[in-house]
Structures are given as structure tokens and as C-alpha cells.
C-alpha atoms as a PDB file:
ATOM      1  CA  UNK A   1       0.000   0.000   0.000  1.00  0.00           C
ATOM      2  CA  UNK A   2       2.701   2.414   0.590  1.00  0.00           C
ATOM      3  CA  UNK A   3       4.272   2.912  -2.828  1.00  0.00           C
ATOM      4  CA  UNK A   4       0.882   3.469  -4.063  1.00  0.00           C
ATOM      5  CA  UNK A   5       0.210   6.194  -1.452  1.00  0.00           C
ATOM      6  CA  UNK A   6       3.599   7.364  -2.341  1.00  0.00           C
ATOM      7  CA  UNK A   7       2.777   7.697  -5.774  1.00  0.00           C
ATOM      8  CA  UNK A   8      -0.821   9.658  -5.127  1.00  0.00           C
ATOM      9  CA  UNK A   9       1.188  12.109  -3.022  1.00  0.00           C
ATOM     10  CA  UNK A  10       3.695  12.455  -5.901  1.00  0.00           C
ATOM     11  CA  UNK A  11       1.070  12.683  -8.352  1.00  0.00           C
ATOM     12  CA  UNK A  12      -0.692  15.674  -6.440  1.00  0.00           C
ATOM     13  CA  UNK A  13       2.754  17.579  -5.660  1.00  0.00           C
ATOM     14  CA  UNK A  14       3.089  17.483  -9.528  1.00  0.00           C
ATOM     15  CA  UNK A  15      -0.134  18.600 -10.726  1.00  0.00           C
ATOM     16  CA  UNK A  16       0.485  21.197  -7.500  1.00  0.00           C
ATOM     17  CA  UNK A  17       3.937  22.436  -9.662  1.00  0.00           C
ATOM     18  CA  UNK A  18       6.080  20.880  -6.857  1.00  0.00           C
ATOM     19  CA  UNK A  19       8.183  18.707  -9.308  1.00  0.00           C
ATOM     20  CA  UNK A  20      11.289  17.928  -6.987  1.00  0.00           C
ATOM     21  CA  UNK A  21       8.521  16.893  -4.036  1.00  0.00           C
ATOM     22  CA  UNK A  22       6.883  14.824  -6.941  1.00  0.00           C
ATOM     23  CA  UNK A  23       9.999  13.473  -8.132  1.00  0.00           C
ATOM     24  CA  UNK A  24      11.123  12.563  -4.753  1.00  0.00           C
ATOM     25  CA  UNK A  25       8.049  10.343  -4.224  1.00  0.00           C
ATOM     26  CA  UNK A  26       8.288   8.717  -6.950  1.00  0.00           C
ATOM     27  CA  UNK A  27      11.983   7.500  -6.000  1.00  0.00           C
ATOM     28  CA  UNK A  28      10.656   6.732  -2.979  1.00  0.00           C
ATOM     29  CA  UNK A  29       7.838   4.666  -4.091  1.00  0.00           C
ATOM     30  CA  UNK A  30      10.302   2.503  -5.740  1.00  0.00           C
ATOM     31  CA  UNK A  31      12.075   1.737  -2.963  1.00  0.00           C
ATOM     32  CA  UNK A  32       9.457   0.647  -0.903  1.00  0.00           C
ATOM     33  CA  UNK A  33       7.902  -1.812  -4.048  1.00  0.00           C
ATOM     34  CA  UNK A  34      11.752  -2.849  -3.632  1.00  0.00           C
ATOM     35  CA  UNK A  35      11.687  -3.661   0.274  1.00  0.00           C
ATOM     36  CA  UNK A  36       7.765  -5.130  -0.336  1.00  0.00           C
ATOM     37  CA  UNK A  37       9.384  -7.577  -2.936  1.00  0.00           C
ATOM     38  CA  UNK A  38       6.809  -5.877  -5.667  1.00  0.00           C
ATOM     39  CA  UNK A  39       7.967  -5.856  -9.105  1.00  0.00           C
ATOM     40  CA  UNK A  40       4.485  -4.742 -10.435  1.00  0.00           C
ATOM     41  CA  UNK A  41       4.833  -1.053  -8.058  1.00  0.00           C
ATOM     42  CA  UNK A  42       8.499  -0.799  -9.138  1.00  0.00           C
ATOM     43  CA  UNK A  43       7.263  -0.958 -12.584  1.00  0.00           C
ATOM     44  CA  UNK A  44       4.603   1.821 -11.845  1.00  0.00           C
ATOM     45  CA  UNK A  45       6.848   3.867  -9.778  1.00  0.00           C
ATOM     46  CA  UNK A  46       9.738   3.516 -12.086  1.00  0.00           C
ATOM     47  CA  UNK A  47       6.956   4.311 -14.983  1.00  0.00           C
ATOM     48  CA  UNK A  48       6.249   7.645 -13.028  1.00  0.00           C
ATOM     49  CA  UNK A  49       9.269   8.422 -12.432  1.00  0.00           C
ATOM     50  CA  UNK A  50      10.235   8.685 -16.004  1.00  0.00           C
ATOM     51  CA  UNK A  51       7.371  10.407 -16.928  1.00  0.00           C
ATOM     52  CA  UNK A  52       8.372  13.210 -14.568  1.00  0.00           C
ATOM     53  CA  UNK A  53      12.028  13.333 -15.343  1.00  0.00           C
ATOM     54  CA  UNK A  54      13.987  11.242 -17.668  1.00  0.00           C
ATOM     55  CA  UNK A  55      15.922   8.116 -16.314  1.00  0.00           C
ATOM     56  CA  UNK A  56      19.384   7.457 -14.949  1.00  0.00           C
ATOM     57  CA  UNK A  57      21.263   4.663 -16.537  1.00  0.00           C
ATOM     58  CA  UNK A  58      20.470   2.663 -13.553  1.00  0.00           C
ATOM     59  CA  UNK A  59      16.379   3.349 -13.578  1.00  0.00           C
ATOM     60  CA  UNK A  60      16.049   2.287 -17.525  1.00  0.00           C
ATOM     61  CA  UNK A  61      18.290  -1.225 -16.901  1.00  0.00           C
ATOM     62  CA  UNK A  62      15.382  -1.638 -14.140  1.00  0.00           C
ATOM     63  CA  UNK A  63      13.075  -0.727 -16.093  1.00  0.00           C
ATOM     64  CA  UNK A  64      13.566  -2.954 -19.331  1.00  0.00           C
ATOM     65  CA  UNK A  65      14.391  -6.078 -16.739  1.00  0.00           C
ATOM     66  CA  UNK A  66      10.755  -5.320 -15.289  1.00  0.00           C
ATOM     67  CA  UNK A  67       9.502  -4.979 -18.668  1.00  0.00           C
ATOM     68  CA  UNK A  68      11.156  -8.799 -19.688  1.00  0.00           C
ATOM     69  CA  UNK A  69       9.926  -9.943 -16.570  1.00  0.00           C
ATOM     70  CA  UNK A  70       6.348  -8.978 -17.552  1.00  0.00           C
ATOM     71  CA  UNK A  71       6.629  -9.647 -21.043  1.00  0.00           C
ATOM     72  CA  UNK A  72       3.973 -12.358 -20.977  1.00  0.00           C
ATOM     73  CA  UNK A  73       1.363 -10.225 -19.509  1.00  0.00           C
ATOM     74  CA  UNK A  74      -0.412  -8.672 -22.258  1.00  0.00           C
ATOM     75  CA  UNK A  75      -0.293  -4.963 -23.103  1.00  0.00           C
ATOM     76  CA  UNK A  76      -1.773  -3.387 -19.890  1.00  0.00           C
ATOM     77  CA  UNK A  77      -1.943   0.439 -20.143  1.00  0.00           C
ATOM     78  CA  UNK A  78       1.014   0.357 -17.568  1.00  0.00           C
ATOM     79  CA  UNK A  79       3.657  -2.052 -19.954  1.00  0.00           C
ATOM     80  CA  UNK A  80       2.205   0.902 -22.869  1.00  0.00           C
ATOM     81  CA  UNK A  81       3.568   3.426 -20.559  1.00  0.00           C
ATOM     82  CA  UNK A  82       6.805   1.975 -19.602  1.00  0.00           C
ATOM     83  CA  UNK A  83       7.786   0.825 -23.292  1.00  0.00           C
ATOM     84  CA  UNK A  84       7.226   4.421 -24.516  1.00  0.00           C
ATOM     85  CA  UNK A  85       9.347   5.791 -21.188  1.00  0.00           C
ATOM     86  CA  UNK A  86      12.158   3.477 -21.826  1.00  0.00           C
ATOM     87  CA  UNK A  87      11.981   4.134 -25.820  1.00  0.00           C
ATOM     88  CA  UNK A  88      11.792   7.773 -25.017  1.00  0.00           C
ATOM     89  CA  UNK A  89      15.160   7.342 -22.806  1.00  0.00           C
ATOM     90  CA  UNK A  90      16.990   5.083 -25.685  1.00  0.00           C
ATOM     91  CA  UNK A  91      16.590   6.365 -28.664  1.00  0.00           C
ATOM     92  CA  UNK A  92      16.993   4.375 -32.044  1.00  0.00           C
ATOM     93  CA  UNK A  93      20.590   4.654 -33.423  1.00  0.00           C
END
């Protein structure tokens, strides 16, 4: 439950203009999907995050091993979301 509340508090400091407060939560949301052993929230939060700022080096290898790892799930709107972060952070050569 945390991450999730995380991420509503993020997602009202950004629509409030408070992007490093938003930003923060995001990060911080991860974390906790990370100490909850929740792939599915790091995904989301991760998802987020890159949607409010791009992605470190670190966040888009994450991000494409979540991706693999839910590669059999369908195309929920969330996978949408995180494909076009992580093509948005690498783009074609």
C-alpha cells in the first residue's frame, strides 16, 4: 500500500507544480515496491518516475528487466507506458 500512497502524493505535488517533491516520491515509491518484494509497483513507480524526469542509466536497466519480466502479460496500459518511457530514454541509433 505504501508505494501506491507514495505515488498519489507524488502525483498531487506534480499537478500542484512541486516537481522535486513529486519526483522525490516517486523515488521513494520505488524503494518501498523494492523492500515489499513488488515488481508490479516498481514498474509503476519507475513508470512515473520517467514520466516526470527522464531516467538514470540505472532506472532504464530496471526498467527494461521489469519490462522482460512482464513480457507475458499482455499490453496493460502500464507495460504501454513503460515501453514508450524506456523508448523515449533510448533512442533508435
Amino acid at each position: 500500500v505504501m508505494p501506491q500512497l507514495l505515488l498519489v502524493q507524488g502525483a498531487l505535488e506534480w499537478a500542484g507544480g512541486r516537481v522535486e517533491a513529486a519526483i522525490a516520491s516517486a523515488r521513494s515509491a520505488r524503494v518501498e515496491a523494492i523492500a515489499q518484494g513488488a515488481p508490479w509497483l516498481e514498474l509503476l513507480a519507475l513508470t512515473t518516475l520517467g514520466e516526470y524526469q527522464p531516467l538514470d542509466q540505472e532506472e532504464c536497466v530496471a526498467l527494461a528487466r521489469l519490462l522482460e519480466q512482464f513480457a507475458q502479460a499482455g499490453d496493460p496500459p502500464l507495460l504501454a507506458r513503460a515501453r514508450t518511457c524506456l523508448a523515449k530514454e533510448r533512442p533508435a541509433r
